[in-house]
PDB file of N, CA and C in Angstrom:
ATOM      1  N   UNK A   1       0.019  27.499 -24.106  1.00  0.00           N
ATOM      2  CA  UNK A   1      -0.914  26.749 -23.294  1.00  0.00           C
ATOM      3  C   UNK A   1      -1.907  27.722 -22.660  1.00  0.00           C
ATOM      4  N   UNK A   2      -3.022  27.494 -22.922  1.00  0.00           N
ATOM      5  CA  UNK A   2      -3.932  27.894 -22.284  1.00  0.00           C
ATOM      6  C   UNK A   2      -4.285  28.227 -20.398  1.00  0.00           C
ATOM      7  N   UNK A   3      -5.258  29.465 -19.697  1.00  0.00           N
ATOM      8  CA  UNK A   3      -4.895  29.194 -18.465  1.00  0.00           C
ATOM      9  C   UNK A   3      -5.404  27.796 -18.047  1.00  0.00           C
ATOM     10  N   UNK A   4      -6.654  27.497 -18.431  1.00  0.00           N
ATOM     11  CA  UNK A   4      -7.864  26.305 -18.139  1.00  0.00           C
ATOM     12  C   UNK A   4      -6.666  25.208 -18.432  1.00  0.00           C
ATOM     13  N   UNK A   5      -5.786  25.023 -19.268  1.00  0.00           N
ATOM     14  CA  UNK A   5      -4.957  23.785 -19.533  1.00  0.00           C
ATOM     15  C   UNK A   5      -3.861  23.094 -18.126  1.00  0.00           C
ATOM     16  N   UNK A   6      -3.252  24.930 -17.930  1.00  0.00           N
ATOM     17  CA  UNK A   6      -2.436  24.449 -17.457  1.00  0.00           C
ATOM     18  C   UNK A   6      -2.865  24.359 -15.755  1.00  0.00           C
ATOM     19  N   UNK A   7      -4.233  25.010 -15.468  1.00  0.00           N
ATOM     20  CA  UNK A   7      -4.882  24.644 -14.682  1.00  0.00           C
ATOM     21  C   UNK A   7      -5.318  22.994 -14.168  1.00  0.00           C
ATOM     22  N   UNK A   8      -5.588  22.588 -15.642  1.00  0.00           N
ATOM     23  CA  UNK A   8      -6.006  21.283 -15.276  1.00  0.00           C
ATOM     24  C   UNK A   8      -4.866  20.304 -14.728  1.00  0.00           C
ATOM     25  N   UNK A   9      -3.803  20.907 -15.863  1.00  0.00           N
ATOM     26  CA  UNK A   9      -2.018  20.062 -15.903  1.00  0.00           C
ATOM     27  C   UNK A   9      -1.957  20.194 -14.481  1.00  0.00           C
ATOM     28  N   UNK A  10      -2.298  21.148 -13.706  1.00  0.00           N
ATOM     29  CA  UNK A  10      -1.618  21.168 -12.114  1.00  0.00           C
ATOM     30  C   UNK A  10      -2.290  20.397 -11.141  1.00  0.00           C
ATOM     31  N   UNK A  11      -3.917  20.264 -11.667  1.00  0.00           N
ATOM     32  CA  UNK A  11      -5.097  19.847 -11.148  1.00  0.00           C
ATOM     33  C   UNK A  11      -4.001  18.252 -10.950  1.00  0.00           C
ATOM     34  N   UNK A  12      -4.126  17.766 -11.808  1.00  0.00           N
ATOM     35  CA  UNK A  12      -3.837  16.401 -11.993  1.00  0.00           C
ATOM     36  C   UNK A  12      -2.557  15.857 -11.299  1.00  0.00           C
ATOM     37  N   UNK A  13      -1.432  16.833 -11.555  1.00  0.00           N
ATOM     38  CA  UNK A  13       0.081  16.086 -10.928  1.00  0.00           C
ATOM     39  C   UNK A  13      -0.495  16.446  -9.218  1.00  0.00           C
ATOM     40  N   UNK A  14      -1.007  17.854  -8.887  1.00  0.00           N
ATOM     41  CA  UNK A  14      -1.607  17.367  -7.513  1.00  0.00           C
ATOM     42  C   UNK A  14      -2.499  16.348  -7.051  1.00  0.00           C
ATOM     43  N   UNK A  15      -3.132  15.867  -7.528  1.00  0.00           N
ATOM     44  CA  UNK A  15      -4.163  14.979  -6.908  1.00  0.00           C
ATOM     45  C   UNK A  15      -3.043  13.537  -7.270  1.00  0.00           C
ATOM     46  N   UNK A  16      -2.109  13.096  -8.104  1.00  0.00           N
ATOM     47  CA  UNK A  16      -1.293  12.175  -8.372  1.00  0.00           C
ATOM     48  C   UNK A  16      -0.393  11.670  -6.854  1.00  0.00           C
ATOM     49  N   UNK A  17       0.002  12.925  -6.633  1.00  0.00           N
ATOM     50  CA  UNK A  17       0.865  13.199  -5.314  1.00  0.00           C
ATOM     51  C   UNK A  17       0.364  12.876  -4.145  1.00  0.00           C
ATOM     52  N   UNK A  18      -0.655  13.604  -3.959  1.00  0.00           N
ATOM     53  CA  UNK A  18      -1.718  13.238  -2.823  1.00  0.00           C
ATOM     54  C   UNK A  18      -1.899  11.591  -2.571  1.00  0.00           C
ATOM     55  N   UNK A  19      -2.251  10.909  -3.934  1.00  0.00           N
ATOM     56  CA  UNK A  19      -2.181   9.677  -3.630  1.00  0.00           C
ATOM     57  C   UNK A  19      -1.236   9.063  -3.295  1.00  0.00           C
ATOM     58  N   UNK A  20      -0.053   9.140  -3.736  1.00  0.00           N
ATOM     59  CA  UNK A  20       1.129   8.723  -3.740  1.00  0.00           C
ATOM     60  C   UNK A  20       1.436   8.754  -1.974  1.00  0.00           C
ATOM     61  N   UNK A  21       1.345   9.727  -1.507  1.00  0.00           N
ATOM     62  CA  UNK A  21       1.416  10.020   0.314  1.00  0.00           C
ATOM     63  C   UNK A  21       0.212   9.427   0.721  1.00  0.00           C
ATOM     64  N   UNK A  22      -0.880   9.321   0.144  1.00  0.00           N
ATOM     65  CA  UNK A  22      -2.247   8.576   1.314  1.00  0.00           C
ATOM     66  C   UNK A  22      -1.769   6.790   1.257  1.00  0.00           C
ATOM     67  N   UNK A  23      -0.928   6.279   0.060  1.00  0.00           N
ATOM     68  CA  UNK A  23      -0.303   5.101   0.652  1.00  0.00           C
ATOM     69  C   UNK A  23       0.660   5.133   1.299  1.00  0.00           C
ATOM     70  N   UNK A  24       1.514   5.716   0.549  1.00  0.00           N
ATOM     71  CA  UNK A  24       3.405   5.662   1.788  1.00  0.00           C
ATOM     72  C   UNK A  24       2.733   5.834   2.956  1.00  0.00           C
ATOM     73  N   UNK A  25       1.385   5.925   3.697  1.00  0.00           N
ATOM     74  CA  UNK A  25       1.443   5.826   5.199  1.00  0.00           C
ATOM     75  C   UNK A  25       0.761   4.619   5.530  1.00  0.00           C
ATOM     76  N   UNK A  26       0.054   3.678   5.015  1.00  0.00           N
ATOM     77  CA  UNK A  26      -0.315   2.300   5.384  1.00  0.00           C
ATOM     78  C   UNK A  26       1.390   1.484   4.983  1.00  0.00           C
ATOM     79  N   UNK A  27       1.897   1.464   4.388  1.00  0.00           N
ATOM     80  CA  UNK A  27       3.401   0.881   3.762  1.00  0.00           C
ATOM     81  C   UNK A  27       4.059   0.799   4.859  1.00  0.00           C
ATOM     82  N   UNK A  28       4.720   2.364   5.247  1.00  0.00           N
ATOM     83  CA  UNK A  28       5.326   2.713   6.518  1.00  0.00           C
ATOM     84  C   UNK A  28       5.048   2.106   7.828  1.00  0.00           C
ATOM     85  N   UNK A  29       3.535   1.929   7.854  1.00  0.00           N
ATOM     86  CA  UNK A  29       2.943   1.506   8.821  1.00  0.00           C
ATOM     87  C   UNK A  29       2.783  -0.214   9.052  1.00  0.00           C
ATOM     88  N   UNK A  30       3.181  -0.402   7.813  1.00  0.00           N
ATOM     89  CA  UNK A  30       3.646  -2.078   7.837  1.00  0.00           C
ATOM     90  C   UNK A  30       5.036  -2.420   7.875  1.00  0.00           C
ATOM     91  N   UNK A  31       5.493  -1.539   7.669  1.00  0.00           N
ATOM     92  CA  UNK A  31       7.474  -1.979   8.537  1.00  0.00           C
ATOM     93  C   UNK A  31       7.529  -1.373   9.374  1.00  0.00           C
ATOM     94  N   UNK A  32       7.098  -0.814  10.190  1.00  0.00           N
ATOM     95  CA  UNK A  32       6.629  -0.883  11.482  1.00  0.00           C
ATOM     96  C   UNK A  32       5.999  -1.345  12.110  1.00  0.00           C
ATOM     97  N   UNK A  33       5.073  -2.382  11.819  1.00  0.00           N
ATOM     98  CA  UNK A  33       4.377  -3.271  12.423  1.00  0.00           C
ATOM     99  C   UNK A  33       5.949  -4.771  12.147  1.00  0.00           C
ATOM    100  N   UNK A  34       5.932  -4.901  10.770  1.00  0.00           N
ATOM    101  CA  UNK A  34       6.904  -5.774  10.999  1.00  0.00           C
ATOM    102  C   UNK A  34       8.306  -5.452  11.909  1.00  0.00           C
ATOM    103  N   UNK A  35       8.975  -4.032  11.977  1.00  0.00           N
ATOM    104  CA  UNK A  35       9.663  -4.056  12.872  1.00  0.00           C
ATOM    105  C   UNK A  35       9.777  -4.367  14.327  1.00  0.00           C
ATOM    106  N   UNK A  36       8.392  -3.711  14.524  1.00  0.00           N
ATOM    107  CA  UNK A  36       8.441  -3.171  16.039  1.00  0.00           C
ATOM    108  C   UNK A  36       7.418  -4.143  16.719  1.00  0.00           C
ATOM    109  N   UNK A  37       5.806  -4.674  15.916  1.00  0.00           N
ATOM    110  CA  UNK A  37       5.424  -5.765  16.761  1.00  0.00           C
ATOM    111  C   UNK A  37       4.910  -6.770  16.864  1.00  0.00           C
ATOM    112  N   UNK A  38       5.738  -7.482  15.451  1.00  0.00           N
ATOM    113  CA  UNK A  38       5.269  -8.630  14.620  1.00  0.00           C
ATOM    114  C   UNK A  38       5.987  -9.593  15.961  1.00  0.00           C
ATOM    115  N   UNK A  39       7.104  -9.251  16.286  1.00  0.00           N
ATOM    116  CA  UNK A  39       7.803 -10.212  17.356  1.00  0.00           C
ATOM    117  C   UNK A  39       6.607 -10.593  18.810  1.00  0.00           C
ATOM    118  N   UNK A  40       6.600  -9.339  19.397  1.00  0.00           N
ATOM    119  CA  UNK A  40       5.803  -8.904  20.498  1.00  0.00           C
ATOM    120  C   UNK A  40       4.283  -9.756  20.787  1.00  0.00           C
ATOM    121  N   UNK A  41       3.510  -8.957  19.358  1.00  0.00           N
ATOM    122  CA  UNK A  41       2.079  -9.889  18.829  1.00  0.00           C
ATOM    123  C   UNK A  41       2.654 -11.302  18.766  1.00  0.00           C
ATOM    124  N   UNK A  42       3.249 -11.891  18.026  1.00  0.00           N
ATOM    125  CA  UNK A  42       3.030 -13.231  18.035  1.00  0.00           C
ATOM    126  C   UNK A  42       2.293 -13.563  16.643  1.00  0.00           C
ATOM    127  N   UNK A  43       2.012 -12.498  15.444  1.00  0.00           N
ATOM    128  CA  UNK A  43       0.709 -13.211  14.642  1.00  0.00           C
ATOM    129  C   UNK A  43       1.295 -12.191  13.689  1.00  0.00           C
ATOM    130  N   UNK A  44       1.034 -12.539  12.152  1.00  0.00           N
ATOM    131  CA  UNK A  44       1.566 -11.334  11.169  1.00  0.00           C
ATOM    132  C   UNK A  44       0.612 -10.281  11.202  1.00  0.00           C
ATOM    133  N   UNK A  45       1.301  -9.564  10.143  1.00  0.00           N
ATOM    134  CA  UNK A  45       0.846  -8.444  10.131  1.00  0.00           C
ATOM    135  C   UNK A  45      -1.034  -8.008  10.116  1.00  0.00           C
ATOM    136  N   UNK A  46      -1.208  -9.025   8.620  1.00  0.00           N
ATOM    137  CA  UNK A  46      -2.849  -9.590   8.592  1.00  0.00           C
ATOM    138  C   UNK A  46      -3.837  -9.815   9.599  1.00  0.00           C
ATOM    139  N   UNK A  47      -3.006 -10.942  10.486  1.00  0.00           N
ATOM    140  CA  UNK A  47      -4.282 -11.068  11.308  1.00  0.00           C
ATOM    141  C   UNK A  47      -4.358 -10.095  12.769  1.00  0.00           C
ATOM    142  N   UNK A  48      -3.180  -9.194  12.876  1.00  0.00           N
ATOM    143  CA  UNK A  48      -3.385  -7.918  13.708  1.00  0.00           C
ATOM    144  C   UNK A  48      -4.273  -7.424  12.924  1.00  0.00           C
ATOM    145  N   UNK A  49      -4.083  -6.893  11.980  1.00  0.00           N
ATOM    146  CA  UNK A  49      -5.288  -5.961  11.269  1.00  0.00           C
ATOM    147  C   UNK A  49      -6.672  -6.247  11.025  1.00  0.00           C
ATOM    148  N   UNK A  50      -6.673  -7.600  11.089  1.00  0.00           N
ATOM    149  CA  UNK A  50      -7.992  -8.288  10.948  1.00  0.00           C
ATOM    150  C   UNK A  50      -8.714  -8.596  12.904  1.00  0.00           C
ATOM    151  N   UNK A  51      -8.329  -8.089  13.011  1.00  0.00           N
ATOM    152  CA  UNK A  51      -8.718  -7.894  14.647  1.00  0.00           C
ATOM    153  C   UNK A  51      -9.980  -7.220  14.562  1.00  0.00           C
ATOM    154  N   UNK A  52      -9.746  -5.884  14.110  1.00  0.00           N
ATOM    155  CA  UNK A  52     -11.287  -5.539  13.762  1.00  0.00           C
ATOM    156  C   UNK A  52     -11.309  -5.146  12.438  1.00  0.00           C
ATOM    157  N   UNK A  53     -12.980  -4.453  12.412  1.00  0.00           N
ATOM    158  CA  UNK A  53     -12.995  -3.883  11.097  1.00  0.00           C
ATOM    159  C   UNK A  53     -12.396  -2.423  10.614  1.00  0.00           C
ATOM    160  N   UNK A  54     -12.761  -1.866   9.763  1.00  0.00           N
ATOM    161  CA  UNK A  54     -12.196  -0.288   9.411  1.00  0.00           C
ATOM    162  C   UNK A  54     -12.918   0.589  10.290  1.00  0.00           C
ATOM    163  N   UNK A  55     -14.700   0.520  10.238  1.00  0.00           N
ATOM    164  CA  UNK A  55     -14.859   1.180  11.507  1.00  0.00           C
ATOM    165  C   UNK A  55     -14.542   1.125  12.945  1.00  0.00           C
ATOM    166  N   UNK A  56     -14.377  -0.230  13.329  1.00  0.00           N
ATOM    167  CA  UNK A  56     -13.875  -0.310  14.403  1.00  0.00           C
ATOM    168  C   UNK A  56     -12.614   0.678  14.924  1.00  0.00           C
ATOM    169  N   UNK A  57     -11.546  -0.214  13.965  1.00  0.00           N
ATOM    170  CA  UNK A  57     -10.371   0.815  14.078  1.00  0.00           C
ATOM    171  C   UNK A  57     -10.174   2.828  14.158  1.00  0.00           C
ATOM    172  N   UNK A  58     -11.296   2.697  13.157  1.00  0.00           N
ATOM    173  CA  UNK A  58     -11.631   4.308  13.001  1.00  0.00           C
ATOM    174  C   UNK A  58     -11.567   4.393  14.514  1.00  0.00           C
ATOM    175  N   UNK A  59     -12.680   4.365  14.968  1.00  0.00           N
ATOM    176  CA  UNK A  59     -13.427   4.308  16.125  1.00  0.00           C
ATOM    177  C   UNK A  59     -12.532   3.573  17.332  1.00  0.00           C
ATOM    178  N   UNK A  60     -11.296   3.304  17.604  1.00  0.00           N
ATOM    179  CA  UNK A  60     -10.203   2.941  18.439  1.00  0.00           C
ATOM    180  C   UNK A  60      -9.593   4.300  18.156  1.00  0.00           C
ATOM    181  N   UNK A  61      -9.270   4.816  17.391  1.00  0.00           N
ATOM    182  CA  UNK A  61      -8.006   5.662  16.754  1.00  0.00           C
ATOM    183  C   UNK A  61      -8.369   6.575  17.222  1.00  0.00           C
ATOM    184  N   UNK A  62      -9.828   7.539  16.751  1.00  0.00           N
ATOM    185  CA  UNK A  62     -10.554   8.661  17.137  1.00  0.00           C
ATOM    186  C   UNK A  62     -11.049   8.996  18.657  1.00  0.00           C
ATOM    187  N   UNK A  63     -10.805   7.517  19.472  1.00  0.00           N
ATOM    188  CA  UNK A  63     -11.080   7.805  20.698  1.00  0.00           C
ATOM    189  C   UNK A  63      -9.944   7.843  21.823  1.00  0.00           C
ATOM    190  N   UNK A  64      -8.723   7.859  20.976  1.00  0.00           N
ATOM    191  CA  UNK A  64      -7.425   7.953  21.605  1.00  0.00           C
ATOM    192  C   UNK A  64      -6.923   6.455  22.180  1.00  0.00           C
ATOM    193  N   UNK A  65      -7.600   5.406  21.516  1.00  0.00           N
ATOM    194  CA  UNK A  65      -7.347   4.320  22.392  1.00  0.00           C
ATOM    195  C   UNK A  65      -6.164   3.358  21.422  1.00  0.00           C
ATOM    196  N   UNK A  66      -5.696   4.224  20.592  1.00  0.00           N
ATOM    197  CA  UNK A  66      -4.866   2.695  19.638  1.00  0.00           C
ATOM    198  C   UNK A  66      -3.867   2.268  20.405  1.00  0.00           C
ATOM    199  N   UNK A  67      -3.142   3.133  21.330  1.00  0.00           N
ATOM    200  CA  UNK A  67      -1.951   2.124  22.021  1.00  0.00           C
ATOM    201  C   UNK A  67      -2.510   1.535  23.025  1.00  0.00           C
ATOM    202  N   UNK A  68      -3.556   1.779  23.493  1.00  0.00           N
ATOM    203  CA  UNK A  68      -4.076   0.526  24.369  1.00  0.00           C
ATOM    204  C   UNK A  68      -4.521  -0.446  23.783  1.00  0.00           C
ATOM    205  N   UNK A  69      -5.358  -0.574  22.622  1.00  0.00           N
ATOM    206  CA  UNK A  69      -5.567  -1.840  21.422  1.00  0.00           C
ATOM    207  C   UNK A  69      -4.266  -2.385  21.462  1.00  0.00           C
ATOM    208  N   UNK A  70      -3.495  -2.026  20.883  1.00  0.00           N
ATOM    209  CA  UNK A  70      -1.681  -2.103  20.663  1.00  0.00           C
ATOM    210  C   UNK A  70      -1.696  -3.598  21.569  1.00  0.00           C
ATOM    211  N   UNK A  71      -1.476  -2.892  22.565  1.00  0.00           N
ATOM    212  CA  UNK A  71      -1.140  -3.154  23.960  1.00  0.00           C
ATOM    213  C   UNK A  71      -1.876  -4.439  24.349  1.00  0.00           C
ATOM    214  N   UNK A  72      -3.391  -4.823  24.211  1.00  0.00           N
ATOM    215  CA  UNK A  72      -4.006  -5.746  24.638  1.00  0.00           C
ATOM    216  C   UNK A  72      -4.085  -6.739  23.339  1.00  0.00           C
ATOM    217  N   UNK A  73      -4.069  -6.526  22.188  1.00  0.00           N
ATOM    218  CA  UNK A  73      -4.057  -7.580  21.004  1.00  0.00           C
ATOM    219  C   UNK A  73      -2.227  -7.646  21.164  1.00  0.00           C
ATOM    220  N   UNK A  74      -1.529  -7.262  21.712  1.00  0.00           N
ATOM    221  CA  UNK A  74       0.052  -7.981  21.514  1.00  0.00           C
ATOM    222  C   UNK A  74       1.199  -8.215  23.006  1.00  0.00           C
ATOM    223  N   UNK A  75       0.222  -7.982  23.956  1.00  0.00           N
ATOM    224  CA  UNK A  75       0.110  -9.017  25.427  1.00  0.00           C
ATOM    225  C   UNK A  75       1.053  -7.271  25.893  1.00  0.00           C
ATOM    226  N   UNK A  76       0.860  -6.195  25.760  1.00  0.00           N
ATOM    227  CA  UNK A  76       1.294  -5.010  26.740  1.00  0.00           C
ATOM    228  C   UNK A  76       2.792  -4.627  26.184  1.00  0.00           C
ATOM    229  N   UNK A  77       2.628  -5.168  24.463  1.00  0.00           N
ATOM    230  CA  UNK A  77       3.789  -4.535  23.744  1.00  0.00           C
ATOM    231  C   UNK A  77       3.465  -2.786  23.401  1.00  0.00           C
ATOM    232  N   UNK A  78       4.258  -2.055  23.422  1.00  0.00           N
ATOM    233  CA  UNK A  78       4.480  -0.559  23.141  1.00  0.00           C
ATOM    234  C   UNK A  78       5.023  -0.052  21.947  1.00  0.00           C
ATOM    235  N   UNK A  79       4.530   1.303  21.548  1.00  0.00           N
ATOM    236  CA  UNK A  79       5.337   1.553  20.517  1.00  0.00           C
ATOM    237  C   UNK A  79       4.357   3.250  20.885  1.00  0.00           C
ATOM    238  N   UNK A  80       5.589   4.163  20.105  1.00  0.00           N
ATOM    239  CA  UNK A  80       6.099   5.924  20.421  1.00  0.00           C
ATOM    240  C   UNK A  80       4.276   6.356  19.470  1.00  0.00           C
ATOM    241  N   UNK A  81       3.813   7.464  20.735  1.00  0.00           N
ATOM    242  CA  UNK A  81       2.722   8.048  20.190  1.00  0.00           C
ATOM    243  C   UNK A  81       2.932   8.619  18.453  1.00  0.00           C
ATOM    244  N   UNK A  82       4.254   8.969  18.065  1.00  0.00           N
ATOM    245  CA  UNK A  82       4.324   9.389  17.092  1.00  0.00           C
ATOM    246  C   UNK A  82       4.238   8.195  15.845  1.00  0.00           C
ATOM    247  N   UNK A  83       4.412   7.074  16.215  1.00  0.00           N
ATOM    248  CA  UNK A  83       4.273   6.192  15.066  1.00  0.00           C
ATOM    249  C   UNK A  83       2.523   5.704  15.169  1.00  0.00           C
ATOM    250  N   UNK A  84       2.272   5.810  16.009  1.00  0.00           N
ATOM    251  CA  UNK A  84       0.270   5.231  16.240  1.00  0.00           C
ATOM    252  C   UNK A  84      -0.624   5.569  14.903  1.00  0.00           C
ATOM    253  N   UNK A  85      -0.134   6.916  14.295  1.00  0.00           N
ATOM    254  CA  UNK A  85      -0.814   7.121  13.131  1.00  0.00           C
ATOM    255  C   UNK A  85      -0.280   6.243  11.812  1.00  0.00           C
ATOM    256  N   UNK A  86       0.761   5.839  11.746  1.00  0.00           N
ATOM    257  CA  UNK A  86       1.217   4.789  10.646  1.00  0.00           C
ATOM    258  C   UNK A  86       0.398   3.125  11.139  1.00  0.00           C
ATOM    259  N   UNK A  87       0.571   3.087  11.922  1.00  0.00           N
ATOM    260  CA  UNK A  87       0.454   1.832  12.562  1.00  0.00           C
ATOM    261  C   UNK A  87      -1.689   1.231  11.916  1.00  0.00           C
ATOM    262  N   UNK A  88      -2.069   2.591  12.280  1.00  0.00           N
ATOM    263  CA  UNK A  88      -3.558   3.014  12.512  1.00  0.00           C
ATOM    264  C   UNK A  88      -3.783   2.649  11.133  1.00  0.00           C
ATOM    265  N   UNK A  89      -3.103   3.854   9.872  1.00  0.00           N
ATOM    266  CA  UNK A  89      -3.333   3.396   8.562  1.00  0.00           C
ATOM    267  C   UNK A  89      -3.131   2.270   7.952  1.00  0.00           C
ATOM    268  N   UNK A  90      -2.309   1.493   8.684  1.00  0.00           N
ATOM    269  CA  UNK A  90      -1.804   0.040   8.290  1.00  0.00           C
ATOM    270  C   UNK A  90      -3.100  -1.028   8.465  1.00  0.00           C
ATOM    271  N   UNK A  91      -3.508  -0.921   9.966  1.00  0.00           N
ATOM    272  CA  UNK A  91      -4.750  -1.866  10.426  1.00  0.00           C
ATOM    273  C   UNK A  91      -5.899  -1.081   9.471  1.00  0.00           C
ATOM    274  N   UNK A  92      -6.193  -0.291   9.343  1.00  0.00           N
ATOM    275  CA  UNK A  92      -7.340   0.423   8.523  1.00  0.00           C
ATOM    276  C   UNK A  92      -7.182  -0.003   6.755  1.00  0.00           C
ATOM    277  N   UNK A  93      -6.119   0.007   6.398  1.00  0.00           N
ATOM    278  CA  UNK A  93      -6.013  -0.455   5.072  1.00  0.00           C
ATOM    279  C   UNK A  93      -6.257  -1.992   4.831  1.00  0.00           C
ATOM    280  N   UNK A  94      -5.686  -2.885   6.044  1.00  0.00           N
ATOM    281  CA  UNK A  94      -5.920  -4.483   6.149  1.00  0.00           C
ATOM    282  C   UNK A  94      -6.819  -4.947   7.151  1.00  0.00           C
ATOM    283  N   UNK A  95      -7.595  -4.101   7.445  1.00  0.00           N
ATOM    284  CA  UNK A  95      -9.134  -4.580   7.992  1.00  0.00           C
ATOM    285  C   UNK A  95      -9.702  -5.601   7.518  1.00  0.00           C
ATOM    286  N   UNK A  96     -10.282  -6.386   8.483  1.00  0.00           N
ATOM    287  CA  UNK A  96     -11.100  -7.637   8.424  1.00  0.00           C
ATOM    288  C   UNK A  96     -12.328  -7.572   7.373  1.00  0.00           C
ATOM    289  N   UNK A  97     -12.692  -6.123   7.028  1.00  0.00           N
ATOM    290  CA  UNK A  97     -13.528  -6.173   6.145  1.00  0.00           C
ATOM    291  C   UNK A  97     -13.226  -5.270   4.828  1.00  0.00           C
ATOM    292  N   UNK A  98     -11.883  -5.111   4.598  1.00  0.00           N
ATOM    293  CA  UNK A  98     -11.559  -4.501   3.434  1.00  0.00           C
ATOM    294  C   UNK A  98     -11.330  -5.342   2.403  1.00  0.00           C
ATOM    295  N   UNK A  99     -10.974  -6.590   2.235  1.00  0.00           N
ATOM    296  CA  UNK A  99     -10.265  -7.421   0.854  1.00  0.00           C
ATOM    297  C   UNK A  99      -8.943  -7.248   1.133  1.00  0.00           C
ATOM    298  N   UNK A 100      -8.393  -6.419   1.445  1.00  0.00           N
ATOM    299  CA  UNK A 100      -6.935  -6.107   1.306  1.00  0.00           C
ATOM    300  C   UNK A 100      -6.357  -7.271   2.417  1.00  0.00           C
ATOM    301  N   UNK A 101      -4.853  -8.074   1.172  1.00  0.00           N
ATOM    302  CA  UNK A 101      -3.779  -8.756   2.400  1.00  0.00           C
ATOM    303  C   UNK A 101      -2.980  -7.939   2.635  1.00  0.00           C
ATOM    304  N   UNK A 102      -1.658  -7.745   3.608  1.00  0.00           N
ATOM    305  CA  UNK A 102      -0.191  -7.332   3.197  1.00  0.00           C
ATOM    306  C   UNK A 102       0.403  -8.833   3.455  1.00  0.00           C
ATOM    307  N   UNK A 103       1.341  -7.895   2.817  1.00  0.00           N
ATOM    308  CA  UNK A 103       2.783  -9.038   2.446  1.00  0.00           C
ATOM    309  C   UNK A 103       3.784  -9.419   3.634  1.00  0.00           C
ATOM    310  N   UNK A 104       3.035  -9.106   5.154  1.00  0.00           N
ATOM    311  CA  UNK A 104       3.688  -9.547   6.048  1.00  0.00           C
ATOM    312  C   UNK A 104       3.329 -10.409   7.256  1.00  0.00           C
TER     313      UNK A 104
END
């Protein structure tokens, strides 16, 4: 095998992988929404996420405000700074203006 081949061979199973982890964190972030505050909210998973759009959310997330969003779309329910980034990719993947449903 060539170097350029097996260059490319590596090119490819990395960028495969990469994808594979940029979903497992919207996924994650939906059994955790169904765990932790599908009860709390009151509304599935969808129409939390459809609360706003992708920029919006961007723009909640980046300004440190998602557990206060959290908090006021599901009446002052909580959940651990360390899960906010699953939670974040979840509403960002099922945004009001993406197409995307989930299955919860």
């Amino acid at each position: 095998m060539t170097q350029f081949t097996k260059l490319a061979v590596s090119t490819l199973l990395g960028m495969a992988i990469m994808t594979t982890f940029a979903s497992a964190d919207a996924a994650k972030g939906q059994k955790l929404y169904q765990k932790k505050l599908k009860a709390p909210c009151g509304m599935t998973g969808g129409d939390f996420a459809a609360k706003h759009s992708q920029d919006e959310w961007k723009e909640i997330n980046d300004g440190g405000k998602m557990a206060d969003e959290i908090s006021a779309i599901c009446g002052g329910a909580t959940i651990k700074d360390k899960l906010l980034p699953f939670i974040y990719e979840f509403a960002d993947e099922f945004a009001n203006d993406s197409g995307n449903v989930p299955s919860c």
